[in-house]
Protein backbone atom coordinates (compact mmCIF):
# COMPACT_ATOMS: atom_id res chain seq x y z
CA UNK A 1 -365.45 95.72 -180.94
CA UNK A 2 -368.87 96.06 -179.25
CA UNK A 3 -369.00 96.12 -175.68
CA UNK A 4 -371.68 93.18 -174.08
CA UNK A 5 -370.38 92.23 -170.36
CA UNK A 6 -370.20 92.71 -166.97
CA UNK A 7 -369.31 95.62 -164.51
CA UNK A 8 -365.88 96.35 -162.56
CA UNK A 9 -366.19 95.36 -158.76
CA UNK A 10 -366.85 98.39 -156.99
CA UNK A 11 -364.98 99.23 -153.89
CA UNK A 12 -361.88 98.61 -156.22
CA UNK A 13 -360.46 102.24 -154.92
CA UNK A 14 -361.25 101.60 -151.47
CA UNK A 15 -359.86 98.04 -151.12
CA UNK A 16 -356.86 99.67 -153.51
CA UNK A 17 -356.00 101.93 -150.66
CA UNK A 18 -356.45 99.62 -147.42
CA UNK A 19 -353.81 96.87 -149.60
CA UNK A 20 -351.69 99.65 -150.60
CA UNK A 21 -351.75 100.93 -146.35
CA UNK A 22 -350.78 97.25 -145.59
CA UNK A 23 -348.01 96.81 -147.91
CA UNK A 24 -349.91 94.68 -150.34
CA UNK A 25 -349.42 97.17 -153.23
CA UNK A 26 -345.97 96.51 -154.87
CA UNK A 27 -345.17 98.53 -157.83
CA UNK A 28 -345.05 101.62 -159.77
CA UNK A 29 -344.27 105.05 -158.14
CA UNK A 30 -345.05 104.13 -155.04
CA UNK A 31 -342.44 101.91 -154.38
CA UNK A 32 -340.00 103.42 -157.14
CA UNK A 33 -340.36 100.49 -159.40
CA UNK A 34 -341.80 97.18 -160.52
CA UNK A 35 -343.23 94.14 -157.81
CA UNK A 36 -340.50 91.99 -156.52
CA UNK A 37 -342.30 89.47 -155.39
CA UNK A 38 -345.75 87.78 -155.60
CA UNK A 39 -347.42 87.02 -152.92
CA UNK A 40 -351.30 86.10 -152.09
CA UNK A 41 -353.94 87.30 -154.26
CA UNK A 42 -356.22 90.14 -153.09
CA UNK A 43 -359.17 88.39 -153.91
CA UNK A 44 -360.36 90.46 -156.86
CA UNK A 45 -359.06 91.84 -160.44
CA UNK A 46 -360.65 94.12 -162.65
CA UNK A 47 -359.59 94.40 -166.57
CA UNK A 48 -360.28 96.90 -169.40
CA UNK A 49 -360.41 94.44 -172.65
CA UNK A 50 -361.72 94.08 -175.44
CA UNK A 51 -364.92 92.35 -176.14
CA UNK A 52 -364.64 88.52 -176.14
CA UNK A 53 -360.97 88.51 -175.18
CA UNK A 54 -361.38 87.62 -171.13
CA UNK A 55 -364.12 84.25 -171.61
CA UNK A 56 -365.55 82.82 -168.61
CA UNK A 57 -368.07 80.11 -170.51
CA UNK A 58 -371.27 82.98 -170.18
CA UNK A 59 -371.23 83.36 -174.09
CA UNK A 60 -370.48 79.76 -175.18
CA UNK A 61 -369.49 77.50 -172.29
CA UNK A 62 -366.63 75.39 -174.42
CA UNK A 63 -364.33 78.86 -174.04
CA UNK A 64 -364.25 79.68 -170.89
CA UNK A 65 -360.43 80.83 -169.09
CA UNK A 66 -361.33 82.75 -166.00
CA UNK A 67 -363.32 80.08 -163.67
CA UNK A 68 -360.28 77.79 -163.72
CA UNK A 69 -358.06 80.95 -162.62
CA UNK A 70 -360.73 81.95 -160.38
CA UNK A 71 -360.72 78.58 -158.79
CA UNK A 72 -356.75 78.42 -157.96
CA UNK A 73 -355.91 82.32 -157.02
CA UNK A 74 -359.17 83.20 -155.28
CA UNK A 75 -358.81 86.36 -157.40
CA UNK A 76 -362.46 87.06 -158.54
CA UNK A 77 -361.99 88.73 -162.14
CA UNK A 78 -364.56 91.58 -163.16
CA UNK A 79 -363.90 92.63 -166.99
CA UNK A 80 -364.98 96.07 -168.24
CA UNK A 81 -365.13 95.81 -172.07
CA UNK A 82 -364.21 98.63 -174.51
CA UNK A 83 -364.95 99.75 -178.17
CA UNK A 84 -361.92 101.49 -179.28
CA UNK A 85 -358.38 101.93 -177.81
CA UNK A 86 -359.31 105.67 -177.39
CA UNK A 87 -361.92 104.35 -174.73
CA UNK A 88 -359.45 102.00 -172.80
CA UNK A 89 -357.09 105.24 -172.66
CA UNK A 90 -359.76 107.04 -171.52
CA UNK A 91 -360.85 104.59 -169.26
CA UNK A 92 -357.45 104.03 -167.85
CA UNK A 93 -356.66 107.84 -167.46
CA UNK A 94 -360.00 107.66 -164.95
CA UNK A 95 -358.32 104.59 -163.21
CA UNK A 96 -359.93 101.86 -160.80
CA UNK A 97 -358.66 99.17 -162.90
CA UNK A 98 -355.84 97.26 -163.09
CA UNK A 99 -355.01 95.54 -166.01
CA UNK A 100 -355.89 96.62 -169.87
CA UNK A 101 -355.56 94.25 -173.02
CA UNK A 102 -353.99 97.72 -174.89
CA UNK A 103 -353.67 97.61 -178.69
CA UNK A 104 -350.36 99.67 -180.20
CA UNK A 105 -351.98 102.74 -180.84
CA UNK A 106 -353.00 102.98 -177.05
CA UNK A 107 -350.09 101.39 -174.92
CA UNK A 108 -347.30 104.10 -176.33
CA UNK A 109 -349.99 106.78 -174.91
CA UNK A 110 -350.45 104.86 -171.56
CA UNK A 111 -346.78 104.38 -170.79
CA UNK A 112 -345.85 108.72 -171.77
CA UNK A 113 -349.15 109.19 -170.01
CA UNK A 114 -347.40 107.18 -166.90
CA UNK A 115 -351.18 105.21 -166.09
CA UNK A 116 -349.00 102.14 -166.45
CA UNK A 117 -346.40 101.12 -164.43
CA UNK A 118 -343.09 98.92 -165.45
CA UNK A 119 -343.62 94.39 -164.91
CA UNK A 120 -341.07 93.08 -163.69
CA UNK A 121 -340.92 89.77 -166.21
CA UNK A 122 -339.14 88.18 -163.85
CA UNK A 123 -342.14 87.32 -162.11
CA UNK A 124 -343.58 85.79 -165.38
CA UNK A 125 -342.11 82.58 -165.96
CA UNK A 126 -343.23 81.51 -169.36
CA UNK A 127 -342.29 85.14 -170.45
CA UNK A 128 -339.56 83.40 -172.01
CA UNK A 129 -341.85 80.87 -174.39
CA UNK A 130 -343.52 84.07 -175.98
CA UNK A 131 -342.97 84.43 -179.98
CA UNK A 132 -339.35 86.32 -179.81
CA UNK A 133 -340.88 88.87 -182.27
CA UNK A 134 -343.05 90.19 -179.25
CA UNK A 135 -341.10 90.01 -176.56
CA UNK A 136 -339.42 93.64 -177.34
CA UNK A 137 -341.32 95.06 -179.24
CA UNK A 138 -341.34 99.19 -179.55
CA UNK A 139 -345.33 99.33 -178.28
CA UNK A 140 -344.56 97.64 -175.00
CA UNK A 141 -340.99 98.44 -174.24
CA UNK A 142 -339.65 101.83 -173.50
CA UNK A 143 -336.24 102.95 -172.14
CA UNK A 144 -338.36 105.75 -169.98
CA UNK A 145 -335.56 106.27 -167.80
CA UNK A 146 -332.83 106.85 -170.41
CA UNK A 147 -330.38 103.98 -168.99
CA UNK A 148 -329.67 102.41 -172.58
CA UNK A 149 -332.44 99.51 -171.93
CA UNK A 150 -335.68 98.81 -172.52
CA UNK A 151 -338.23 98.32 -169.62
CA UNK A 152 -341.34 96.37 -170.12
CA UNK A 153 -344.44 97.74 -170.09
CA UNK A 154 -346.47 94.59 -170.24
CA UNK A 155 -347.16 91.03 -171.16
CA UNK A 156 -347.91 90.35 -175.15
CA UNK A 157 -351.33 88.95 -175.12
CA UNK A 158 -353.01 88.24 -178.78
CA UNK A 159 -352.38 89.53 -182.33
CA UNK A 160 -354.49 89.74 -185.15
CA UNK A 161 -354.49 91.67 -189.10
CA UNK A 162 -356.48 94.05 -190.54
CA UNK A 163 -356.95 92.25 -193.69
CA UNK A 164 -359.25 92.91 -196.43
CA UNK A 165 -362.55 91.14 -196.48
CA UNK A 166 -364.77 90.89 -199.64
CA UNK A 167 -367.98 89.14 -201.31
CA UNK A 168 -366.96 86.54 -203.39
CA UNK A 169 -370.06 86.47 -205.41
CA UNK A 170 -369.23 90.46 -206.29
CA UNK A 171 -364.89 89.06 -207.53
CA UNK A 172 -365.54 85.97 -208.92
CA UNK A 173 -362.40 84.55 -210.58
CA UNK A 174 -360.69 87.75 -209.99
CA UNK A 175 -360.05 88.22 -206.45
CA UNK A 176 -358.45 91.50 -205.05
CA UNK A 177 -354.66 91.58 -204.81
CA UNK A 178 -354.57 95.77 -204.24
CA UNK A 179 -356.31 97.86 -201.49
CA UNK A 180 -356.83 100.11 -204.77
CA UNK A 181 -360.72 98.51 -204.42
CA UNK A 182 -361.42 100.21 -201.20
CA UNK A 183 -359.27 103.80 -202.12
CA UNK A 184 -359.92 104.28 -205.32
CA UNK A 185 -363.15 104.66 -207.23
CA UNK A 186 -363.53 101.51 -209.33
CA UNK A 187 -365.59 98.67 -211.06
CA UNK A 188 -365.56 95.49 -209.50
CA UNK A 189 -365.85 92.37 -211.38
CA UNK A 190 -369.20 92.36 -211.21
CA UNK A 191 -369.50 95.42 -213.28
CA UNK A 192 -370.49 97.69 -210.62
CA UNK A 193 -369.09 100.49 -208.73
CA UNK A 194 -367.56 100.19 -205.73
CA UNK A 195 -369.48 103.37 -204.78
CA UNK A 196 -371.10 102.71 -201.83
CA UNK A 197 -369.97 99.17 -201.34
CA UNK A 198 -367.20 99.49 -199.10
CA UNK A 199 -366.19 100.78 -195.69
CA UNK A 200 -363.38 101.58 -193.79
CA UNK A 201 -362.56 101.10 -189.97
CA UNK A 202 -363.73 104.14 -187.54
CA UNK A 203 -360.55 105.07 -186.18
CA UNK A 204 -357.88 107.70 -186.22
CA UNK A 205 -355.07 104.59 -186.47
CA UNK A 206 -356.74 104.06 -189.86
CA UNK A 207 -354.88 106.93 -191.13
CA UNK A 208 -351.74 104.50 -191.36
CA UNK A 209 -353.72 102.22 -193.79
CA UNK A 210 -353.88 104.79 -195.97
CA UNK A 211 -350.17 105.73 -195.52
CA UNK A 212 -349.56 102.03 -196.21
CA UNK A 213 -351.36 102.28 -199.66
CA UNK A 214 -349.79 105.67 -200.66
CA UNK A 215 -346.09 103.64 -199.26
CA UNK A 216 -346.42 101.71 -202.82
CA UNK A 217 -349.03 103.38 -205.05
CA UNK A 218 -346.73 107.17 -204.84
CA UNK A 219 -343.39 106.22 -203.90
CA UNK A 220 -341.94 109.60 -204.50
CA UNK A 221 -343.94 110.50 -201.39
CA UNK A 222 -340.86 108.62 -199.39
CA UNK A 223 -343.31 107.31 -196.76
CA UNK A 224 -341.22 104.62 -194.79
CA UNK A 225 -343.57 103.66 -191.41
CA UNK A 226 -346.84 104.47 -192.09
CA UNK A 227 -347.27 105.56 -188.16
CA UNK A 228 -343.81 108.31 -188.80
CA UNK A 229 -345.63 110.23 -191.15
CA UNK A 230 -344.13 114.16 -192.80
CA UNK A 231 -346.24 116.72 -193.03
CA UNK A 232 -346.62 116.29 -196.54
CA UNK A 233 -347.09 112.71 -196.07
CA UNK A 234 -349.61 112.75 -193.49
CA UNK A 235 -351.15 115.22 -195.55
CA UNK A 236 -351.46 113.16 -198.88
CA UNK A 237 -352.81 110.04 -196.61
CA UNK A 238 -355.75 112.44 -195.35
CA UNK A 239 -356.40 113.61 -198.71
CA UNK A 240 -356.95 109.90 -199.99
CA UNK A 241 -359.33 109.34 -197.04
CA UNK A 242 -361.34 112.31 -197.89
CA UNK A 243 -361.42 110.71 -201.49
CA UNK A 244 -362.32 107.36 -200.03
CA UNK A 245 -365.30 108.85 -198.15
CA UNK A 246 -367.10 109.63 -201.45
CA UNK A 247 -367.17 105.65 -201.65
CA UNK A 248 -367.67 104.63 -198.37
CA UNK A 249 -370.91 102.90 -196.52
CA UNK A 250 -370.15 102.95 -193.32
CA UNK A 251 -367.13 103.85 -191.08
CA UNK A 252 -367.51 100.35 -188.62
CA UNK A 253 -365.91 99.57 -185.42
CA UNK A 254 -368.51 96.94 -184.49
CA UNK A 255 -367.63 93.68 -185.77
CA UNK A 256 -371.29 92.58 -185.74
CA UNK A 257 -372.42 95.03 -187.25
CA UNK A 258 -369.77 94.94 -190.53
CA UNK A 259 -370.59 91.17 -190.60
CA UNK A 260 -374.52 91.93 -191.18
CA UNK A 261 -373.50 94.77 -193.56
CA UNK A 262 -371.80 92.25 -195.73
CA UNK A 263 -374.65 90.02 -195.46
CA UNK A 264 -377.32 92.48 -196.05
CA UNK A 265 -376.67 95.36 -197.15
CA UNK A 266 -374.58 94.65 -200.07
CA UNK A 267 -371.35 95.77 -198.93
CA UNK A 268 -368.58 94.52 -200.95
CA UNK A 269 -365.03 94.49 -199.79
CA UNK A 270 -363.60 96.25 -196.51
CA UNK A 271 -360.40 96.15 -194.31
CA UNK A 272 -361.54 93.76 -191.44
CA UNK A 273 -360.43 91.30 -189.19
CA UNK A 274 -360.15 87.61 -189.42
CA UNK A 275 -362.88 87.50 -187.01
CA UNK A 276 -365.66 88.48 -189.40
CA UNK A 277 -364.01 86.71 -192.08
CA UNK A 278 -363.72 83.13 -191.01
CA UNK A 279 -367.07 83.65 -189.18
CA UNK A 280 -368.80 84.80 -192.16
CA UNK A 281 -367.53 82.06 -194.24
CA UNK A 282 -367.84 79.76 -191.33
CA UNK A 283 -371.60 80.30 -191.84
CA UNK A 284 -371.65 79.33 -195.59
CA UNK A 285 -371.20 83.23 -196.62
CA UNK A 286 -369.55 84.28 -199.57
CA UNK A 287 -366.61 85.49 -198.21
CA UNK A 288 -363.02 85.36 -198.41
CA UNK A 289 -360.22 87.54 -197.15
CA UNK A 290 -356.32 88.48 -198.24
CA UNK A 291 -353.95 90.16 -197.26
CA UNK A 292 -352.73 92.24 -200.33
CA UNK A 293 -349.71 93.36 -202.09
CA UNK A 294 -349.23 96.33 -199.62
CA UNK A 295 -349.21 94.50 -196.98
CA UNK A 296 -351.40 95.38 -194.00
CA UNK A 297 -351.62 96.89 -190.44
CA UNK A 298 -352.54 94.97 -187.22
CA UNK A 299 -352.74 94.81 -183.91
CA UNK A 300 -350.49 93.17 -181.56
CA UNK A 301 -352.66 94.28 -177.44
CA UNK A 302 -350.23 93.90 -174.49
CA UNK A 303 -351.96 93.11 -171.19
CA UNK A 304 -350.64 96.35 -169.15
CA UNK A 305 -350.61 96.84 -165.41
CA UNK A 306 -352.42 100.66 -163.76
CA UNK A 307 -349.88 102.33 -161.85
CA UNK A 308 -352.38 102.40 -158.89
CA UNK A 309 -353.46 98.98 -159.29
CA UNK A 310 -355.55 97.94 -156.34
CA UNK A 311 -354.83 94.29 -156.64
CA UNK A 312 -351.30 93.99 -158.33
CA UNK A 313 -350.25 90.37 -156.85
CA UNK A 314 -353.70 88.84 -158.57
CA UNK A 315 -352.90 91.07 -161.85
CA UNK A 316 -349.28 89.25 -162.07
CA UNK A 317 -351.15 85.98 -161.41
CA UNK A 318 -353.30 86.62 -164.20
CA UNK A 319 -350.45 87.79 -166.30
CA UNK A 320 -348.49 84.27 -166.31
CA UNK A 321 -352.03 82.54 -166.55
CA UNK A 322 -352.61 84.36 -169.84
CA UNK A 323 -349.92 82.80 -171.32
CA UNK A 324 -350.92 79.48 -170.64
CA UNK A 325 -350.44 77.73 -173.73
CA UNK A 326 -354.65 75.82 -173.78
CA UNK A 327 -355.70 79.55 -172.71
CA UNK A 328 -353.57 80.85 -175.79
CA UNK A 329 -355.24 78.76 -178.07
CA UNK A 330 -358.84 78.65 -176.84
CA UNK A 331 -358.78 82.63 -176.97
CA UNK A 332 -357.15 82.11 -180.90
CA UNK A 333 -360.15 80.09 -181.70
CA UNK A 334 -362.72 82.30 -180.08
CA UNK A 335 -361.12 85.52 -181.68
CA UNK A 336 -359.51 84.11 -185.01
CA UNK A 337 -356.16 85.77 -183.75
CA UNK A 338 -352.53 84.48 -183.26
CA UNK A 339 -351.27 83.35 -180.19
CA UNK A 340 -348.37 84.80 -178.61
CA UNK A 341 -346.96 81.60 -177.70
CA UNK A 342 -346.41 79.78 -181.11
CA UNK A 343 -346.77 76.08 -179.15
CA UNK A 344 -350.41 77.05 -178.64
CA UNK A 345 -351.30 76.56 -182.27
CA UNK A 346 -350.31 72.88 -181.72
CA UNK A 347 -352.87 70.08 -180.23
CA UNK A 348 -355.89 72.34 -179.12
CA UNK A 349 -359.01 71.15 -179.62
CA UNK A 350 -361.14 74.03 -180.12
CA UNK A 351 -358.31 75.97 -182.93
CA UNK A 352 -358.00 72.89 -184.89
CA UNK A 353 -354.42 71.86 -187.23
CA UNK A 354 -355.11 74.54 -189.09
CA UNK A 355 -356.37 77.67 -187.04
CA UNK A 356 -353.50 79.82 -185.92
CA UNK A 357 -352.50 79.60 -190.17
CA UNK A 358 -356.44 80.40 -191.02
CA UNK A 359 -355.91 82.94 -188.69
CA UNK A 360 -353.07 84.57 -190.47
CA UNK A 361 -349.93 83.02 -188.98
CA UNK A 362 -348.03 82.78 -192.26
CA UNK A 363 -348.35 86.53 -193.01
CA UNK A 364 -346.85 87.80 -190.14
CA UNK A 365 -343.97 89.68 -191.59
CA UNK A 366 -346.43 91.21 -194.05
CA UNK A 367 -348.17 93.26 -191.05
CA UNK A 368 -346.98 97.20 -189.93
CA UNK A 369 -347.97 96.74 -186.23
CA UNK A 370 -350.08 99.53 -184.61
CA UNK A 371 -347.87 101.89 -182.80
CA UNK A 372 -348.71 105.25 -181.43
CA UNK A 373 -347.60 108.19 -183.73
CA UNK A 374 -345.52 111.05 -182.42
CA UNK A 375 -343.52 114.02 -183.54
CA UNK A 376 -340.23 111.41 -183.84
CA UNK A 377 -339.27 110.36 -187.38
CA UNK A 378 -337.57 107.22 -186.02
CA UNK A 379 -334.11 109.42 -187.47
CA UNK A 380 -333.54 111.91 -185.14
CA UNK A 381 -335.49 113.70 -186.48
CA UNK A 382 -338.97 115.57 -184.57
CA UNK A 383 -340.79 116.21 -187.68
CA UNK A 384 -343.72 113.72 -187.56
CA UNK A 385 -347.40 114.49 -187.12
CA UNK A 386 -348.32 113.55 -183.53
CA UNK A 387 -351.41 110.85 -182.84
CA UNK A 388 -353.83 114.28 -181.73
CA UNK A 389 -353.34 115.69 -185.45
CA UNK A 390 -354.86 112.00 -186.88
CA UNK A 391 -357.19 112.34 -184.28
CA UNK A 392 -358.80 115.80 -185.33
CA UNK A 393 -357.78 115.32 -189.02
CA UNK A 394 -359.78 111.95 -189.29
CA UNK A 395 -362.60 113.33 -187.31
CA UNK A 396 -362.69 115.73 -189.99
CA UNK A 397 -362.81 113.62 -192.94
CA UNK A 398 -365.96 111.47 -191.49
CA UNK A 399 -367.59 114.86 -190.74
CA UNK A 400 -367.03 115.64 -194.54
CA UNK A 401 -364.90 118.30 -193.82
């Protein structure tokens, strides 16, 4: 996603430490655990997110959920955006923020990292309305102190799929049902190559798509969870990738940019997001999307709170407010995601009957979540290639090595 507002309130450390002198700063390892209480808002709250996901009505004044939370908490919201969850780790790690909208494959490495601190959910009220299939899930909640439970990490915010997006002029009558058309060298229905015509997303976490593929196409690989990979697993999903470069046209993580590639420059299928989908075809392009007989990955992005966050009372405001059901479903029709409260598909104006299924409701069960990979199997067993390893290994393959 590319990054096009606004700069974090500075002062942020300053003000962090003159609240946190007076008592104002309630959780994390200063106090020994999460806030107890909420009390008045600090007057300012500054968020890592990704781009379009905190609207205040700059870009398009119909979507706009920060002046109304502005207005009733006196918390004045500043929103750093980010391109990739290896910049909001980053970003995070450096600190002076409080809150971060963190995909799967970054909120596992902020909560071993310890740059987030536990939320107390009691303090959330509508907690309890969230879609039941997010409200533990493994990205978010962690037993860190080895009790036998959980603790929560954060507060579910959006989910979307990384479907695959292609030209419908270039399939015809024969749409895609395979990711074969993006891993394997092929001719499309249009009696071309795929050479050249497809790309794949700029990320080490894209190493589990191609686990996904190799979970059906070589089953005698055993791969199980395409983010618990063997050696020998791991290793067979970067040797696909290295195949797939020979065919690829660009490595994209900005959603613009992939959305003018498939209007100009002859690109003809890709993993994607609904985003550049329905906004393509939206715009009378000749585009459709699936998700395909392997299933897909996706991202389900917590809203996590800095363990040294300046202005914790506003960021548990803003928590609860993001779960308002109208700013649920404004932020699904301005992203093409999937609320986390399922009541927010119903009776909004700007998502229409039909958005949260457009926007991939239906296939949720399809969809291997991001989740941070580590040396555990899931088994018991410590045998898994860590995240780093899909970090150098898929730097490698882009560099053609």
């Amino acid at each position: 996603m590319n990054s096009k507002w606004v700069t974090v309130l500075g002062l942020v450390v300053v003000l962090g430490m003159a609240v946190s002198a007076c008592g104002g700063a309630g959780g994390g390892e200063a106090t020994g655990g999460p806030l107890q209480s909420v009390g008045d808002g600090e007057g300012a709250l500054s968020i890592v997110a990704w781009a379009g996901y905190i609207e205040r009505g700059e870009t398009d004044p119909a979507y706009d959920w920060v002046t109304q939370f502005e207005t009733e908490t006196s918390c004045k919201v500043s929103v750093k955006t980010a391109a990739t969850s290896d910049e909001m780790v980053a970003l995070m790690n450096e600190g002076g923020f409080d809150l971060v909208t963190a995909s799967g494959d970054a909120s596992n490495r902020l909560i071993s990292g310890g740059r987030v601190q536990e939320v107390n959910i009691d303090l959330i009220p509508s907690y309890s309305v969230i879609d039941s299939r997010l409200q533990n899930a493994p990205w978010h909640t962690v037993d860190t102190d080895g009790d036998g439970t959980a603790e929560h990490y954060g507060v579910p915010y959006s989910s979307g799929q990384n479907i695959l997006m292609y030209n419908t002029d270039v399939f015809g009558d024969q749409p895609p049902t395979s990711w074969n058309v993006v891993f394997e060298e092929t001719t499309l229905p249009d009696g071309e190559s795929n050479k050249g015509r497809i790309q794949a997303y700029d990320g080490p976490i894209y190493v589990a798509d191609a686990a996904l593929y190799l979970k059906s196409e070589n089953p005698e690989l055993g791969i199980k969870d395409p983010y618990a990979l063997t050696r020998d697993q791991f290793n067979a999903a970067i040797e696909l990738l290295r195949q797939q470069r020979t065919l690829i046209n660009r490595y994209w993580h900005d959603a613009f940019i992939q959305m003018d590639d498939f209007t100009n420059e002859g690109v003809a299928a890709s993993g994607s997001w609904p985003f550049q989908a329905n906004l393509l075809k939206f715009g009378g392009a000749p585009i459709e999307k699936v998700v395909p007989k392997e299933g897909a990955t996706g991202w389900a992005d917590t809203t996590m709170l800095h363990v040294d966050a300046a202005h914790p009372n506003c960021a548990y405001k803003w928590m609860e407010w993001s779960l308002n059901p109208k700013v649920q479903g404004d932020l699904a029709a301005w992203f093409q995601n999937i609320p986390v409260r399922l009541d927010a598909c119903e009776g909004n104006e700007l998502l229409g009957p039909d958005g949260c299924v457009n926007n991939g409701l239906n296939d949720f069960d399809k969809i291997q979540w991001w989740r941070t990979p580590t040396t555990d199997c899931g088994d018991g067993k410590l045998e898994c290639v860590p995240y780093h390893e899909w970090v150098t290994n898929y730097v490698a393959v882009i560099g053609g090595r």
